[in-house]
C-alpha atoms as a PDB file:
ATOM      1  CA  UNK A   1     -11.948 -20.366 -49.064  1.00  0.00           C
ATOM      2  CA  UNK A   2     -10.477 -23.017 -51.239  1.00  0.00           C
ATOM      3  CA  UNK A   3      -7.119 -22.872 -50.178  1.00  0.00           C
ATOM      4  CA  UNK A   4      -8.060 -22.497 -46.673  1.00  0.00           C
ATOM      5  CA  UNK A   5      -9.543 -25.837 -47.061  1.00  0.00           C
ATOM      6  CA  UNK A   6      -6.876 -27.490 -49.054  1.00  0.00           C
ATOM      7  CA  UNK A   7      -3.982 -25.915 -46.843  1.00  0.00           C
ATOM      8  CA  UNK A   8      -6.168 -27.939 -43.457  1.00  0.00           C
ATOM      9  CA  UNK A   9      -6.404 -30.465 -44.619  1.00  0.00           C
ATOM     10  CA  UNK A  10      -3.164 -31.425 -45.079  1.00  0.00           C
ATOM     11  CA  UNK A  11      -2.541 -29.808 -41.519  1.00  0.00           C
ATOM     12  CA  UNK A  12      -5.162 -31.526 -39.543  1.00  0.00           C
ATOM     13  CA  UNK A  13      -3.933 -34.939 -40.376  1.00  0.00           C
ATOM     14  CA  UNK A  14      -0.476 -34.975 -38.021  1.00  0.00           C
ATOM     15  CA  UNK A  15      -1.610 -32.011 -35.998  1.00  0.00           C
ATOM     16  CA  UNK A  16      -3.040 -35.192 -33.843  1.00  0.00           C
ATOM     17  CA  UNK A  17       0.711 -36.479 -33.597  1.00  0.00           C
ATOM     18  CA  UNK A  18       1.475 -33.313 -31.824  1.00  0.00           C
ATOM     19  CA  UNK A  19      -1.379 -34.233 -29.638  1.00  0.00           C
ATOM     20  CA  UNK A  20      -0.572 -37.687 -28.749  1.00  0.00           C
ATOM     21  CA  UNK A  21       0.969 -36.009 -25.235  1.00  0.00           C
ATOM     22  CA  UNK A  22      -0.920 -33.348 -23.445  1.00  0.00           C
ATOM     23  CA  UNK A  23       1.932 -31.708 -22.194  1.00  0.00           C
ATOM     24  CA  UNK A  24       2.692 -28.391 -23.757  1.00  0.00           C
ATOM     25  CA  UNK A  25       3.887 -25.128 -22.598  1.00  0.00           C
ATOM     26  CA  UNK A  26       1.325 -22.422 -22.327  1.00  0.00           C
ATOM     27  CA  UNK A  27       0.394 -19.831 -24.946  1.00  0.00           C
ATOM     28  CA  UNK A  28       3.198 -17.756 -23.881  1.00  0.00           C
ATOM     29  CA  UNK A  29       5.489 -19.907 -23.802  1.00  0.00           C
ATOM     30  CA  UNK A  30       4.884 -21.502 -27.166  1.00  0.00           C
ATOM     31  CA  UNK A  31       5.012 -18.646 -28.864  1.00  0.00           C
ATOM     32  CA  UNK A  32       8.794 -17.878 -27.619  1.00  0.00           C
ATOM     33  CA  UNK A  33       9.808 -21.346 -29.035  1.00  0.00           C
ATOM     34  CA  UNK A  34      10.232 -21.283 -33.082  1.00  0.00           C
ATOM     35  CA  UNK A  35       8.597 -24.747 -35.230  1.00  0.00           C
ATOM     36  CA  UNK A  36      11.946 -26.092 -34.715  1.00  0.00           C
ATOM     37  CA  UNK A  37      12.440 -26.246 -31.423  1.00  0.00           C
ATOM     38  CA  UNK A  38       8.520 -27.085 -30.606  1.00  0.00           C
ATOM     39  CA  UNK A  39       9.501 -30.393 -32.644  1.00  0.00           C
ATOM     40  CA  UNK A  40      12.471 -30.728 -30.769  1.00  0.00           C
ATOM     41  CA  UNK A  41      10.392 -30.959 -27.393  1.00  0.00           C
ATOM     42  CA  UNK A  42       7.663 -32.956 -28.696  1.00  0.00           C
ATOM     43  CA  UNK A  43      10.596 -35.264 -30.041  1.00  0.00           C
ATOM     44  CA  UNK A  44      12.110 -35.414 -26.772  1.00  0.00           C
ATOM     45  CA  UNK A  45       9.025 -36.477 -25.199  1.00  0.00           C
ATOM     46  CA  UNK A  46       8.288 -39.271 -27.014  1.00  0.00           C
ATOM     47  CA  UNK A  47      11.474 -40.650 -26.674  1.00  0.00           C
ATOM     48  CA  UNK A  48      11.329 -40.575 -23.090  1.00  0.00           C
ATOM     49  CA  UNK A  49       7.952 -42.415 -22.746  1.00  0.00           C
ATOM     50  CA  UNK A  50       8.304 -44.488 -25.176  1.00  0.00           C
ATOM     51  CA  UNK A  51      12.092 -45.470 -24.804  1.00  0.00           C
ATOM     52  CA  UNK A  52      12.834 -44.835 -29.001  1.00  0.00           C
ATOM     53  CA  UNK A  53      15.816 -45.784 -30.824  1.00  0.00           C
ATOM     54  CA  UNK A  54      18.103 -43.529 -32.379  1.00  0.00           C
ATOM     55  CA  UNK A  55      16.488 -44.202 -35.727  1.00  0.00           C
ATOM     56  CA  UNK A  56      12.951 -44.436 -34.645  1.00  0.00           C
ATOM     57  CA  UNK A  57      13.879 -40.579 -33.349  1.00  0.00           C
ATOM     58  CA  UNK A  58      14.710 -40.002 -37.180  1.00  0.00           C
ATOM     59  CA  UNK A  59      11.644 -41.382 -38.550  1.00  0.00           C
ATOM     60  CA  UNK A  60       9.781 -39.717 -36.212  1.00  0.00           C
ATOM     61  CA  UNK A  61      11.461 -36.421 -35.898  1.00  0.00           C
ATOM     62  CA  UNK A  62      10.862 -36.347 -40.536  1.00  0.00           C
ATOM     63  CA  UNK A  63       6.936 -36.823 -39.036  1.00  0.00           C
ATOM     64  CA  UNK A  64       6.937 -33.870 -37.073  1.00  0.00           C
ATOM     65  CA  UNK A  65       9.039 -31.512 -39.470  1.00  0.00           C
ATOM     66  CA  UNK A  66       6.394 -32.104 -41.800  1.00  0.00           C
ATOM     67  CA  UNK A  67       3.515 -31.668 -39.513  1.00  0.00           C
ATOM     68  CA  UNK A  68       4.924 -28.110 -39.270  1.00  0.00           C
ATOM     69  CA  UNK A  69       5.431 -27.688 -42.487  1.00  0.00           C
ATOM     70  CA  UNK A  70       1.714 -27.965 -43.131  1.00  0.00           C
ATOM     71  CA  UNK A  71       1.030 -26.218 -40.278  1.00  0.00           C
ATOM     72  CA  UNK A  72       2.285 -23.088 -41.165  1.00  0.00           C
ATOM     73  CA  UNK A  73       0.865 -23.280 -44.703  1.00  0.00           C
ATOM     74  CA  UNK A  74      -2.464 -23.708 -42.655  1.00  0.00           C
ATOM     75  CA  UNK A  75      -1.898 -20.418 -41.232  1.00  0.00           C
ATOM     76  CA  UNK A  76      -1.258 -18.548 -43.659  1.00  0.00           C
ATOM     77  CA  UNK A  77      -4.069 -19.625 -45.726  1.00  0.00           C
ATOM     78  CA  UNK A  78      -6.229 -18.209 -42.723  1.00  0.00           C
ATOM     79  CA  UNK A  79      -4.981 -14.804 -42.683  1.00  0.00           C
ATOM     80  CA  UNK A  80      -6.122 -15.060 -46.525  1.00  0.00           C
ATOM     81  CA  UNK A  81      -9.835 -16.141 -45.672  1.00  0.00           C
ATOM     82  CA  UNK A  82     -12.620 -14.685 -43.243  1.00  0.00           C
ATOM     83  CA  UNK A  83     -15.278 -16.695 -45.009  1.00  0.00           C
ATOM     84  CA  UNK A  84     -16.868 -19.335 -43.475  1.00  0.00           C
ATOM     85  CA  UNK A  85     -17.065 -22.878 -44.471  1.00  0.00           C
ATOM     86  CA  UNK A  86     -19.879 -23.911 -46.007  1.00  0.00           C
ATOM     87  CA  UNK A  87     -21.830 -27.543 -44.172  1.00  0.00           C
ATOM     88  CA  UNK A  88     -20.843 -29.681 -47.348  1.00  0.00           C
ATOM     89  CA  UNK A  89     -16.767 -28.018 -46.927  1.00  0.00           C
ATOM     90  CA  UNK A  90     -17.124 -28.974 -43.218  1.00  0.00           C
ATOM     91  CA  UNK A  91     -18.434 -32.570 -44.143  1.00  0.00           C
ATOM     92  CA  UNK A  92     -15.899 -33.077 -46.602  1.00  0.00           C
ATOM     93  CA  UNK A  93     -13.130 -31.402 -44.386  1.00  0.00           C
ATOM     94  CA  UNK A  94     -14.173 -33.793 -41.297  1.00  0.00           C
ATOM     95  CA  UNK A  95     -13.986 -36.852 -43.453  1.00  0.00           C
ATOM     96  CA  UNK A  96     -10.293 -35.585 -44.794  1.00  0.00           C
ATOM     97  CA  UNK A  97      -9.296 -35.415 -40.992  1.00  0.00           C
ATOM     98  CA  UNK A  98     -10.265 -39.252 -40.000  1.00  0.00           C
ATOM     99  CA  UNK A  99      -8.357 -40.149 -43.227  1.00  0.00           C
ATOM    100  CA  UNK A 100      -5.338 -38.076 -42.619  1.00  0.00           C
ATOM    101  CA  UNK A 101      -5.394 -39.581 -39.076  1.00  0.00           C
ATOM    102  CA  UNK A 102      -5.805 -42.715 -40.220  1.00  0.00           C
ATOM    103  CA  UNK A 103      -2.829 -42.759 -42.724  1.00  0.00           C
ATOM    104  CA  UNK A 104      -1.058 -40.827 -39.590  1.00  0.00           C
ATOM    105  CA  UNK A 105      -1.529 -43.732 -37.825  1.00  0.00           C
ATOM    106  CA  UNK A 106      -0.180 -46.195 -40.252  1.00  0.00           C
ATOM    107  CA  UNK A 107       3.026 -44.277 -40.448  1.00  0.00           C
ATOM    108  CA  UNK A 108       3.486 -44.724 -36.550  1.00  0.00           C
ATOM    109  CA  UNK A 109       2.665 -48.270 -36.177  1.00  0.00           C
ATOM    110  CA  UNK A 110       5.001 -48.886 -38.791  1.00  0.00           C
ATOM    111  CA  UNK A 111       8.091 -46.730 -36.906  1.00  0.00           C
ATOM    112  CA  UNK A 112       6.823 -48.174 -33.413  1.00  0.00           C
ATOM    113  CA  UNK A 113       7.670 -51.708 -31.958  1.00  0.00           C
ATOM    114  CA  UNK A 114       4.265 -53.289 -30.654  1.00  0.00           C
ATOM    115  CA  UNK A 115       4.721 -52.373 -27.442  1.00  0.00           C
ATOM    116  CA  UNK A 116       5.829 -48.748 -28.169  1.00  0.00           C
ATOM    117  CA  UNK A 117       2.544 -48.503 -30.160  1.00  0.00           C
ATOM    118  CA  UNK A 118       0.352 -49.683 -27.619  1.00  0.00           C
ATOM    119  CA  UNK A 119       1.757 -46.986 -25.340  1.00  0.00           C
ATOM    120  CA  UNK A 120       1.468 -44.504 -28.139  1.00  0.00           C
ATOM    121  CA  UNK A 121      -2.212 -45.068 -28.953  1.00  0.00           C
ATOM    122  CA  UNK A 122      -2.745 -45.127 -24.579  1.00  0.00           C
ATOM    123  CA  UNK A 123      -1.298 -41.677 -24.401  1.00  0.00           C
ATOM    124  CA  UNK A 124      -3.602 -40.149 -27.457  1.00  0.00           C
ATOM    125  CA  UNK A 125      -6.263 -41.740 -25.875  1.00  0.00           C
ATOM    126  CA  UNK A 126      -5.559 -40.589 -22.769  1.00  0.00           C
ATOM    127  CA  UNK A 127      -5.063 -36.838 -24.398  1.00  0.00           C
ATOM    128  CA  UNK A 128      -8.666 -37.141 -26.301  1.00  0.00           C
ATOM    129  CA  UNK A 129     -10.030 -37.565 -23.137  1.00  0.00           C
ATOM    130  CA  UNK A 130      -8.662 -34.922 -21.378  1.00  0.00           C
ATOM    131  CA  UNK A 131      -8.820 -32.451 -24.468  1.00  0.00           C
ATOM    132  CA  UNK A 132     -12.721 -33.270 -25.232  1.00  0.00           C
ATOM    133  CA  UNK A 133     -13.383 -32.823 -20.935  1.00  0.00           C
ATOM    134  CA  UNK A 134     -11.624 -29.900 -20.390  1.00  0.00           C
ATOM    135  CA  UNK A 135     -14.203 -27.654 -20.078  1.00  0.00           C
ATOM    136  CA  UNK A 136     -15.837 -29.448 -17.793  1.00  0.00           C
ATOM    137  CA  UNK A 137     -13.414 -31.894 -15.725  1.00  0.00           C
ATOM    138  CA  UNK A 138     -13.463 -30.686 -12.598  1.00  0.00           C
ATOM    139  CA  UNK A 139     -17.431 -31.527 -13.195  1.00  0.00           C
ATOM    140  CA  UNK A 140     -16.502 -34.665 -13.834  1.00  0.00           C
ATOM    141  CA  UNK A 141     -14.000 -35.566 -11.130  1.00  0.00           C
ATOM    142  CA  UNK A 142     -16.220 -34.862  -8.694  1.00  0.00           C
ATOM    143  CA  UNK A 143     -18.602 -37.367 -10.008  1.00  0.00           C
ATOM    144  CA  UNK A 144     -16.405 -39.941  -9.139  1.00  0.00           C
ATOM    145  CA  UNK A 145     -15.603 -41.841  -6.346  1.00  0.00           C
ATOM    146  CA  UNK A 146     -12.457 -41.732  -4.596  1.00  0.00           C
ATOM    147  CA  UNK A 147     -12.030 -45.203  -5.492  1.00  0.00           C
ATOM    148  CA  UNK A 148     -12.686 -44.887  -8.987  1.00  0.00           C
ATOM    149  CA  UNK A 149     -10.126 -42.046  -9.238  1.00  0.00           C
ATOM    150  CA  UNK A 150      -7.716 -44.325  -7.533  1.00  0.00           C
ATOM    151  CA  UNK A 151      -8.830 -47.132 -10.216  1.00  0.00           C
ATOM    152  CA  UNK A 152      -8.019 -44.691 -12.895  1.00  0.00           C
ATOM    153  CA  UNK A 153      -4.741 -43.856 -11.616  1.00  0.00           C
ATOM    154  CA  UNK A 154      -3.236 -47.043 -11.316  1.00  0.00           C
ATOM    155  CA  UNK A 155      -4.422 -48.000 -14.773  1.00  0.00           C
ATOM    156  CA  UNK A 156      -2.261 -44.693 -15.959  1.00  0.00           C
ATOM    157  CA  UNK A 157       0.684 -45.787 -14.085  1.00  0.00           C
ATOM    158  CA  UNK A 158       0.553 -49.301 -14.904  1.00  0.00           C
ATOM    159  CA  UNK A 159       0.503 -48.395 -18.674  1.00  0.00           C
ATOM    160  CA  UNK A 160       3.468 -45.612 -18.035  1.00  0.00           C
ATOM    161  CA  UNK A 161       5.296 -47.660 -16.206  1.00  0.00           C
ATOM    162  CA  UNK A 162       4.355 -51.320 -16.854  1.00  0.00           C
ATOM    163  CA  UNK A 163       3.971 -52.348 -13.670  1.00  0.00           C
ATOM    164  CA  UNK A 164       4.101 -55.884 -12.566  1.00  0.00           C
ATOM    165  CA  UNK A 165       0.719 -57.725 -10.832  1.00  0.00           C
ATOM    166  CA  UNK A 166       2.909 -57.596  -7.373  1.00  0.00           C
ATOM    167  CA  UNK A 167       3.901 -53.247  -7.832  1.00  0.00           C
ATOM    168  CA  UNK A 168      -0.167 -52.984  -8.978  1.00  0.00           C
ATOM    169  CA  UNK A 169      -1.060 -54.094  -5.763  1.00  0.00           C
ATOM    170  CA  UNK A 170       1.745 -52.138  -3.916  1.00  0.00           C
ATOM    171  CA  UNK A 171       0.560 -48.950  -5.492  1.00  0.00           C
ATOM    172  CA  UNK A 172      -3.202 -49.885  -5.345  1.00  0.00           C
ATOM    173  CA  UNK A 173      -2.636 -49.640  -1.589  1.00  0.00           C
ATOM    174  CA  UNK A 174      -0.767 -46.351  -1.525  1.00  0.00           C
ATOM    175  CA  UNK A 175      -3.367 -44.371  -3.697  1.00  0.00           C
ATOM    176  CA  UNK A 176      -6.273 -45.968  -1.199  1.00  0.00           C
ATOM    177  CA  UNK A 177      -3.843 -44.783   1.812  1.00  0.00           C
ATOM    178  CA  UNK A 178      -3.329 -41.253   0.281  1.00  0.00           C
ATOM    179  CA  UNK A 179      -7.049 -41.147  -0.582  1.00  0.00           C
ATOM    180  CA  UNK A 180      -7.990 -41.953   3.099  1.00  0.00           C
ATOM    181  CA  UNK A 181      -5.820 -39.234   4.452  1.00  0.00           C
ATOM    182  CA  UNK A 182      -7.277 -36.901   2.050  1.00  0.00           C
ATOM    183  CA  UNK A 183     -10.579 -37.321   3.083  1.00  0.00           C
ATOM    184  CA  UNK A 184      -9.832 -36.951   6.738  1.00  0.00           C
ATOM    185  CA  UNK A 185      -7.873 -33.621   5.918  1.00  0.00           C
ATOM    186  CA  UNK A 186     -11.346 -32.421   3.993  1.00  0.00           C
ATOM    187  CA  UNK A 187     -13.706 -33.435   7.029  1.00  0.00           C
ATOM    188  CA  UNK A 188     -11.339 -31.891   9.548  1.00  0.00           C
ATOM    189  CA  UNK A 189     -11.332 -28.647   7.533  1.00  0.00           C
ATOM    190  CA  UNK A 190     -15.092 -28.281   7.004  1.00  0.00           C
ATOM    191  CA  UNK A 191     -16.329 -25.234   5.580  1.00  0.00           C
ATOM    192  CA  UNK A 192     -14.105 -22.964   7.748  1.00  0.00           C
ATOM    193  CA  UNK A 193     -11.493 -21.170   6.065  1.00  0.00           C
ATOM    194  CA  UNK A 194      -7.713 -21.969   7.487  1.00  0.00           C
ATOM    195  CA  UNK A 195      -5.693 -19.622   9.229  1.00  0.00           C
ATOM    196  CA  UNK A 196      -1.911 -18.440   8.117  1.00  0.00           C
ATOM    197  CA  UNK A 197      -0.799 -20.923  10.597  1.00  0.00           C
ATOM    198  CA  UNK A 198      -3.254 -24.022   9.909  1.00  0.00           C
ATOM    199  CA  UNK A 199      -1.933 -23.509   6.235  1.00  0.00           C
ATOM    200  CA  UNK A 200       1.538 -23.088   7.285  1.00  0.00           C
ATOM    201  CA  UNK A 201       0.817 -26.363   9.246  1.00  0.00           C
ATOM    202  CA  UNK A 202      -0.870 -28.219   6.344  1.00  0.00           C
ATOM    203  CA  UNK A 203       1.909 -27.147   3.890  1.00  0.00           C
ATOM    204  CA  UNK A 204       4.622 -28.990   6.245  1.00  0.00           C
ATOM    205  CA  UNK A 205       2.521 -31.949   6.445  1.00  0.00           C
ATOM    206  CA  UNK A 206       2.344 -32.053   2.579  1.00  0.00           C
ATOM    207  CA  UNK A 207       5.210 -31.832   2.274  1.00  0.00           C
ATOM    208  CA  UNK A 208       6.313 -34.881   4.596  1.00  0.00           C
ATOM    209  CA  UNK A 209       4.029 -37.188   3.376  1.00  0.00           C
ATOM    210  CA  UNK A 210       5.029 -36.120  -0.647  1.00  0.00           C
ATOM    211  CA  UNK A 211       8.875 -37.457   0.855  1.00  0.00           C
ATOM    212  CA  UNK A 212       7.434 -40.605   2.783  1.00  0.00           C
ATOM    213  CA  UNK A 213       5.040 -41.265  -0.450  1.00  0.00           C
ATOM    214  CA  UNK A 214       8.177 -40.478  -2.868  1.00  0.00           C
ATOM    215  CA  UNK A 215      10.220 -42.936  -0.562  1.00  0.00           C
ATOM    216  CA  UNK A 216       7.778 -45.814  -0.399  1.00  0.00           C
ATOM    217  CA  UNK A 217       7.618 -45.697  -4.347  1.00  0.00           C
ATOM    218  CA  UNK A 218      11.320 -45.664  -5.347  1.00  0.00           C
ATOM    219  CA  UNK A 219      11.115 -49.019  -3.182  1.00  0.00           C
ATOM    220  CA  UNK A 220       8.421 -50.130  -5.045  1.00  0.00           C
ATOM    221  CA  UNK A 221       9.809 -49.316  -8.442  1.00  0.00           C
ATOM    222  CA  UNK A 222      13.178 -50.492 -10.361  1.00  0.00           C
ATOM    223  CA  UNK A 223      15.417 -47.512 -11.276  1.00  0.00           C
ATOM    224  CA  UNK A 224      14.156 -46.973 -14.401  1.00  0.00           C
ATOM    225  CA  UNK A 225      10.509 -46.918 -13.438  1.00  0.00           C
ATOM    226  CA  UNK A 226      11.322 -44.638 -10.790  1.00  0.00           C
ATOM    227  CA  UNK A 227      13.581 -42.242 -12.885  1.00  0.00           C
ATOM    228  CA  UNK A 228       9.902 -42.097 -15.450  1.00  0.00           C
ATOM    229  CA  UNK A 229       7.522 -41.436 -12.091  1.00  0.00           C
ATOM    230  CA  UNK A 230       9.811 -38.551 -11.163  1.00  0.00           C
ATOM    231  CA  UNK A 231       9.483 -37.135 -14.756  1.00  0.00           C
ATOM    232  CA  UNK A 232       5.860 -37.870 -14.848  1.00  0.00           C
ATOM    233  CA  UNK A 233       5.438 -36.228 -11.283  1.00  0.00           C
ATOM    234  CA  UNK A 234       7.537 -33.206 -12.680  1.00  0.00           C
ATOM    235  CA  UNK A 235       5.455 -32.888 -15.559  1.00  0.00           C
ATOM    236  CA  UNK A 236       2.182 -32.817 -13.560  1.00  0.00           C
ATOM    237  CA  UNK A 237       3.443 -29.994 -11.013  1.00  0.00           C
ATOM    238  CA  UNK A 238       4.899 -28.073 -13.988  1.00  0.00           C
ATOM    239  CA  UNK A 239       1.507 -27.798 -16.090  1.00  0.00           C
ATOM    240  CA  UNK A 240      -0.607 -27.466 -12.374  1.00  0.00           C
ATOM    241  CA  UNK A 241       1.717 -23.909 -12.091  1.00  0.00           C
ATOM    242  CA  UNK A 242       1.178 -23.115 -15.555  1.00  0.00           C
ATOM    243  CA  UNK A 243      -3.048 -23.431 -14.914  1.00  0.00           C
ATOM    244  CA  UNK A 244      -2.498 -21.574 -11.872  1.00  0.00           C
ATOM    245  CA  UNK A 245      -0.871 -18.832 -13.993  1.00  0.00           C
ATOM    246  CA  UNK A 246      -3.391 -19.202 -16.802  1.00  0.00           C
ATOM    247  CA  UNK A 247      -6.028 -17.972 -14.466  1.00  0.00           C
ATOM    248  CA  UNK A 248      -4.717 -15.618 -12.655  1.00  0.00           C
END
């Protein structure tokens, strides 16, 4: 039980750098891709949102081979142990955590530029959130307003993206268009359930106003904004296919 213990805690302390994105591959999927190349595309990642240097990619990239370093001696100290941890070993392993994070931290701010760091510590945020609400977040988004959800939106983008006060406003009024059109779609559906052809029909429509939405934002956006959305919009369809698989 000891070295189970010893062997998390120094695992638990960067396993939250992994976390800093929520956008990994499925069980499946991870399990095909070797320590290596997981750090590769958690590497990759982060130097897309956060635009990092070639030796920031270094600094980081040490980071992560030693988060799986510890990570695998954290496994196999659990194939040693079927015991379970006493409360004071919990206590003691919780309070190893916030200081591993902590010192995690440190080691970030200090690779990161202060803007690259207030991104970083936006995205773990944003990935606690979604991590401690997953059980129940569809719960939760319903509690919300349509506005709200819009509100919460263009906070994400404006953070991803660093939009200006003028593209805020620009976008503000496209998620409040989309939202309207959403809600008439829901009202005109009702209860009923839709044909073949009234999905065939809504599918086309979806699809035309995903183009005319993709069209008004590239003019909203600079290049490089744009070329970010697109990789933020293909990360969102990606991980909605791999849910859909997940519960099928």
């Amino acid at each position: 039980m000891k070295k189970l213990f010893i062997a998390a805690l120094l695992f638990v302390g960067v396993v939250s750098f992994a976390q800093d994105i929520n956008q990994k591959s499925t069980r499946d999927q991870r399990e095909k891709l070797t320590p290596e190349q997981r750090n590769e595309k958690h590497l990759q990642k982060l130097t897309s949102e956060l635009s990092l240097d070639k030796k920031q990619q270094e600094q980081v990239k040490q980071l992560l081979a030693e988060r799986s370093t510890k990570a695998e001696k954290f496994k196999e100290a659990k194939k040693d142990s079927k015991v379970k941890p006493t409360a004071a070993e919990k206590e003691a392993f919780k309070k190893q955590m916030e200081t591993e994070k902590a010192a995690n931290d440190a080691k970030m701010k200090a690779i990161l530029n202060a803007d690259q760091y207030t991104k970083w510590t936006a995205l773990k945020k944003d990935h606690e959130k979604d991590r401690h609400g997953k059980s129940d977040h569809k719960g939760k988004r319903d509690m919300k307003s349509p506005q709200e959800r819009d509100q919460a939106h263009l906070q994400k983008l404006t953070t991803d993206l660093n939009l200006n006060a003028d593209q805020q406003k620009k976008v503000s009024e496209l998620l409040s268009d989309r939202s309207t059109k959403m809600a008439m779609l829901k009202k005109s559906r009702g209860d009923k359930k839709p044909t073949d052809a009234e999905k065939e029909a809504i599918k086309k429509q979806m699809e035309e106003d995903h183009k005319a939405n993709d069209a008004k934002m590239k003019s909203i956006l600079t290049a490089e904004q744009y070329t970010k959305w697109t990789a933020i919009q293909k990360e969102h369809k990606d991980k909605m296919k791999d849910h859909r698989k997940d519960k099928m």
